[in-house]
Protein backbone atom coordinates (compact mmCIF):
# COMPACT_ATOMS: atom_id res chain seq x y z
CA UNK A 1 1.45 -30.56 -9.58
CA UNK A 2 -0.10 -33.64 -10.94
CA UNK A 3 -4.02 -34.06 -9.45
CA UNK A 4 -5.74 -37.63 -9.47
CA UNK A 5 -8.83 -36.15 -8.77
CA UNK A 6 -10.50 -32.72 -9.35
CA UNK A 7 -13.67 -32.24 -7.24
CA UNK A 8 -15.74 -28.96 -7.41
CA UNK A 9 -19.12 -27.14 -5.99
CA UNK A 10 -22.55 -26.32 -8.32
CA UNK A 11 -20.84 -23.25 -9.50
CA UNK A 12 -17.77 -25.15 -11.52
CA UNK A 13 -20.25 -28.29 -11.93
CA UNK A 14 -22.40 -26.14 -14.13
CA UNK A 15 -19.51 -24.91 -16.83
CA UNK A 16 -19.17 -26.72 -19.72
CA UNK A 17 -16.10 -25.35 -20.87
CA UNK A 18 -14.48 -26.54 -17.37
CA UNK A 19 -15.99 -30.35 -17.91
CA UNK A 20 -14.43 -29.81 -21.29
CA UNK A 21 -11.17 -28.84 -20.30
CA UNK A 22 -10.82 -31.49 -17.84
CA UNK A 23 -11.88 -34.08 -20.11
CA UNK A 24 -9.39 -32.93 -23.39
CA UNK A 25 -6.53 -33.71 -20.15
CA UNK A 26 -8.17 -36.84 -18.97
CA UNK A 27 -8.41 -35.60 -15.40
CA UNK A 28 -11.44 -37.59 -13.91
CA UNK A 29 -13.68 -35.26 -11.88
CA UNK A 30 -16.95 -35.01 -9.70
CA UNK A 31 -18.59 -32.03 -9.86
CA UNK A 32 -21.58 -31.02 -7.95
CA UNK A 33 -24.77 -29.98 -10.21
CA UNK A 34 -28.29 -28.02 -9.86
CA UNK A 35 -31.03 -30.03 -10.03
CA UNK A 36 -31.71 -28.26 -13.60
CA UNK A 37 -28.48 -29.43 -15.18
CA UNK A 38 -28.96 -30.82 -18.55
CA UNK A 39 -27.51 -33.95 -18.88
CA UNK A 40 -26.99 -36.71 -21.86
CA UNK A 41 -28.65 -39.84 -20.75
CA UNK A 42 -27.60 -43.02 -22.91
CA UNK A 43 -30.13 -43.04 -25.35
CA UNK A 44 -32.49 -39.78 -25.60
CA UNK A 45 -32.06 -36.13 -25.46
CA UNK A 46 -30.88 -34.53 -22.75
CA UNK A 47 -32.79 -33.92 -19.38
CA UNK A 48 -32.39 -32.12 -16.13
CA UNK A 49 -30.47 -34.16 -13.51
CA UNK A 50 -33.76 -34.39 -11.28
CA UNK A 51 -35.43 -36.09 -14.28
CA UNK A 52 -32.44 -38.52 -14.95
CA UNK A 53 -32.44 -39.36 -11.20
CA UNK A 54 -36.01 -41.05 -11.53
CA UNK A 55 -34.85 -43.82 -13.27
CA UNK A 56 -33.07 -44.99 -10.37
CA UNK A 57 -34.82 -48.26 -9.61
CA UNK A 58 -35.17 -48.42 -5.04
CA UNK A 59 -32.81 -51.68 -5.40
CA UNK A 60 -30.02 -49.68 -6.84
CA UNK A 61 -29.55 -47.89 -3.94
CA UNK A 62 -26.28 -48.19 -1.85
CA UNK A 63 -25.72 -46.82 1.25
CA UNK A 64 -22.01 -45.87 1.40
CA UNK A 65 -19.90 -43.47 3.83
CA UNK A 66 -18.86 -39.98 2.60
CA UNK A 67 -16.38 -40.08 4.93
CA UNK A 68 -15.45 -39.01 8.71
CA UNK A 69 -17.47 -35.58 9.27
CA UNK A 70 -17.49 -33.81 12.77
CA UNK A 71 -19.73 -36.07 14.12
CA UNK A 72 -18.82 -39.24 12.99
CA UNK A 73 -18.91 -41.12 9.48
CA UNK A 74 -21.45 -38.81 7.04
CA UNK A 75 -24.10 -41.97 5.71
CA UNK A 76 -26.16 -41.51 2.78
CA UNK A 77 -27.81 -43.45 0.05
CA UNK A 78 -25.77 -43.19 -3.36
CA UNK A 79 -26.58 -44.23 -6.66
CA UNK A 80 -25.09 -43.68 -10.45
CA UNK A 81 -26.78 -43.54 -13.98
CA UNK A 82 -24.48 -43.95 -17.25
CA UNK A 83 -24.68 -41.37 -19.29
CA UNK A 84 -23.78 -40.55 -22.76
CA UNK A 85 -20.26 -41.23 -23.95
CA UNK A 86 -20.62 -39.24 -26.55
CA UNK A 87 -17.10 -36.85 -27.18
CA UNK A 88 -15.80 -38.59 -24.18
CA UNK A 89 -12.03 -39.97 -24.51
CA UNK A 90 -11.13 -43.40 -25.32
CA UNK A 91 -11.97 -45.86 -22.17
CA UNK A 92 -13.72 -43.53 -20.41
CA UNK A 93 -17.29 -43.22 -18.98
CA UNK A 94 -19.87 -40.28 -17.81
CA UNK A 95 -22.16 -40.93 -14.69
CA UNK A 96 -24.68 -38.93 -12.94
CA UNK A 97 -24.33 -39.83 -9.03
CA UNK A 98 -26.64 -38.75 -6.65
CA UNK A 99 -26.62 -39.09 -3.08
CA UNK A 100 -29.63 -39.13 -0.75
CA UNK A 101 -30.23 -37.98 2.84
CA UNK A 102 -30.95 -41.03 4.71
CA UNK A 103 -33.26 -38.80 6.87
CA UNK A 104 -35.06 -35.68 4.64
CA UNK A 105 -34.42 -37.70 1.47
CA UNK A 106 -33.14 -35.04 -0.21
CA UNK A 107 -30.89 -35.47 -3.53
CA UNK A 108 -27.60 -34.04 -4.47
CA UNK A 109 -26.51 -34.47 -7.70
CA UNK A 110 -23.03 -34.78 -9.31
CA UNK A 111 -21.55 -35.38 -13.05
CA UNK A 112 -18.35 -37.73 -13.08
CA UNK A 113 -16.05 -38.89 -15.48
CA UNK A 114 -13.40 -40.67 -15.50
CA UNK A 115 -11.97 -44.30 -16.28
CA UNK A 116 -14.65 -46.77 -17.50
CA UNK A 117 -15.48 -49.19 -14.63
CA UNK A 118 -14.80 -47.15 -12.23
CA UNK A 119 -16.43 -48.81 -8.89
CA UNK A 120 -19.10 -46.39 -7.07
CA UNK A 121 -17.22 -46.23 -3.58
CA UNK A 122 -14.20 -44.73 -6.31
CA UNK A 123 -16.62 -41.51 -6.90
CA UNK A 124 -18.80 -41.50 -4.01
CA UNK A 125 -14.63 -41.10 -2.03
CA UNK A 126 -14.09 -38.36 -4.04
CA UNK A 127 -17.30 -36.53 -3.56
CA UNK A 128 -17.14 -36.84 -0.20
CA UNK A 129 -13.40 -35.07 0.03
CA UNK A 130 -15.00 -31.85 -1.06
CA UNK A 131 -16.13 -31.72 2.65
CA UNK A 132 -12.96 -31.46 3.69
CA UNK A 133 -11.82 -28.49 1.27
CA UNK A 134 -14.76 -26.85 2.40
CA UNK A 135 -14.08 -27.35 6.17
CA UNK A 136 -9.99 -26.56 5.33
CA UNK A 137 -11.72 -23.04 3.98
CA UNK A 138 -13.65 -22.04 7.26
CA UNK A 139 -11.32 -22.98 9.80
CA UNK A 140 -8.43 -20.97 7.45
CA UNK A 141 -11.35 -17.83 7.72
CA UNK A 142 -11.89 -18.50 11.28
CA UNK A 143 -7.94 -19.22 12.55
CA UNK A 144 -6.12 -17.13 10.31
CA UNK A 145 -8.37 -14.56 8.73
CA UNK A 146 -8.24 -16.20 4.89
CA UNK A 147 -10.81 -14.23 4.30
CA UNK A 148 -10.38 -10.77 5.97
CA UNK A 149 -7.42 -8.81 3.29
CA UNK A 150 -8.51 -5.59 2.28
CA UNK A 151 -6.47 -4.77 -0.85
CA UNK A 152 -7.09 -3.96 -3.98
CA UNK A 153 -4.35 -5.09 -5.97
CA UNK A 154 -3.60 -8.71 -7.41
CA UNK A 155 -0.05 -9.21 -5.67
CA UNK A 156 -0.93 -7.77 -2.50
CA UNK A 157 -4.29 -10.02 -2.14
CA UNK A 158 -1.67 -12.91 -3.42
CA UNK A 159 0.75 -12.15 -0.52
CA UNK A 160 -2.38 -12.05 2.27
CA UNK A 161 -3.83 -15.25 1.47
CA UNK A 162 -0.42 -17.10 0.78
CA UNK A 163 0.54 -16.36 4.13
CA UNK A 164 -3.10 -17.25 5.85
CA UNK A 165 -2.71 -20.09 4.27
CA UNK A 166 0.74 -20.94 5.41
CA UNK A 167 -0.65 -20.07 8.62
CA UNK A 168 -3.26 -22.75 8.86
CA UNK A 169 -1.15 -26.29 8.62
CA UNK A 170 1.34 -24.42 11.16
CA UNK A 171 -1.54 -23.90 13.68
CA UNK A 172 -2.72 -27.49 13.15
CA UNK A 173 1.07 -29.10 13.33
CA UNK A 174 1.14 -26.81 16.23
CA UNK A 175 -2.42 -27.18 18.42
CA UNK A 176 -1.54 -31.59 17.52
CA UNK A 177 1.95 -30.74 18.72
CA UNK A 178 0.70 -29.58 22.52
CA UNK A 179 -2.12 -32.06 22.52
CA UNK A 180 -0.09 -35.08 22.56
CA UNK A 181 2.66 -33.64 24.99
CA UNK A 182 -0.15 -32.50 27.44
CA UNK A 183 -3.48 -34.19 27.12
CA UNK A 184 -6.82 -33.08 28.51
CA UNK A 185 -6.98 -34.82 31.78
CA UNK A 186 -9.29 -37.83 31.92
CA UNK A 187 -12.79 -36.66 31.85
CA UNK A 188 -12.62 -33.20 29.70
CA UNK A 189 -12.37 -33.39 26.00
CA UNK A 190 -9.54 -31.03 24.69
């Protein structure tokens, strides 16, 4: 199955061999970093992704939606550095983006490549749909017990979580199914 978009946590962020990989198949990604990452910057040797993130000048801020979260649209400041484009492919560009709580301040950081002039909104989308894998994960745990097999063997963990996760878009078709044909009565959420 073809992806557009490949979009991971810290731990995948942080292997270089996966960046590679994706890269050698021109799959644009946006992978969450530590703080500590080592990056290439344009012109210098490399630096931790904190470091890089000072350079950020206050005007270059944006503050974009990560999309809808449970309560509401998820705001936050965003911002992107270039970074080397060294062994990257043919029209194609490296960017640190960072995103910053619009109330602690804190950073996240994330290393994205993909087609060159690609517009912020494009990456700050796609970082924002990791959410909803994440929130996919602990309802499937919660509803359908994704996360409860007790097996030992590769098929018979295979078999458990193929059907949990079968499980989970049947619930949902099912739970939107018998909200619309009997909604909450006016007054009680449902």
């Amino acid at each position: 199955m073809p992806a557009g978009w490949v979009t991971a946590d810290a731990i995948y962020g942080g292997s270089p061999a996966l960046r590679g990989w994706l890269e050698a198949r021109r799959l644009p990604f946006v992978l969450a970093v530590k703080c500590t990452e080592p990056l290439p910057p344009t012109c210098g040797p490399s630096a931790p992704a904190a470091r890089l993130a000072e350079r950020i000048r206050p005007e270059c801020w944006l503050r974009l939606s990560a999309g809808q979260g449970a309560k509401g649209r998820r705001w936050y400041a965003w911002s992107r550095l270039a970074l080397s484009t060294a062994d990257v492919p043919d029209g194609w560009q490296r960017w640190l983006l960072v995103r910053r709580s619009l109330t602690s301040g804190e950073l996240a950081y994330y290393l994205c490549a993909g087609p060159a002039g690609l517009p912020l909104v494009a990456l700050v989308r796609v970082a924002g749909a990791r959410w909803r894998v994440v929130e996919s994960f602990q309802a499937g745990k919660r509803l359908c017990g994704l996360d409860r097999h007790q097996v030992r063997r590769w098929h018979s963990w295979y078999r458990w979580v193929t059907l949990a996760m079968l499980a989970y878009p049947f619930l949902v078709v099912a739970s939107v199914t018998e909200h619309s044909r009997h909604p909450a009565p006016p007054g009680r959420s449902g």
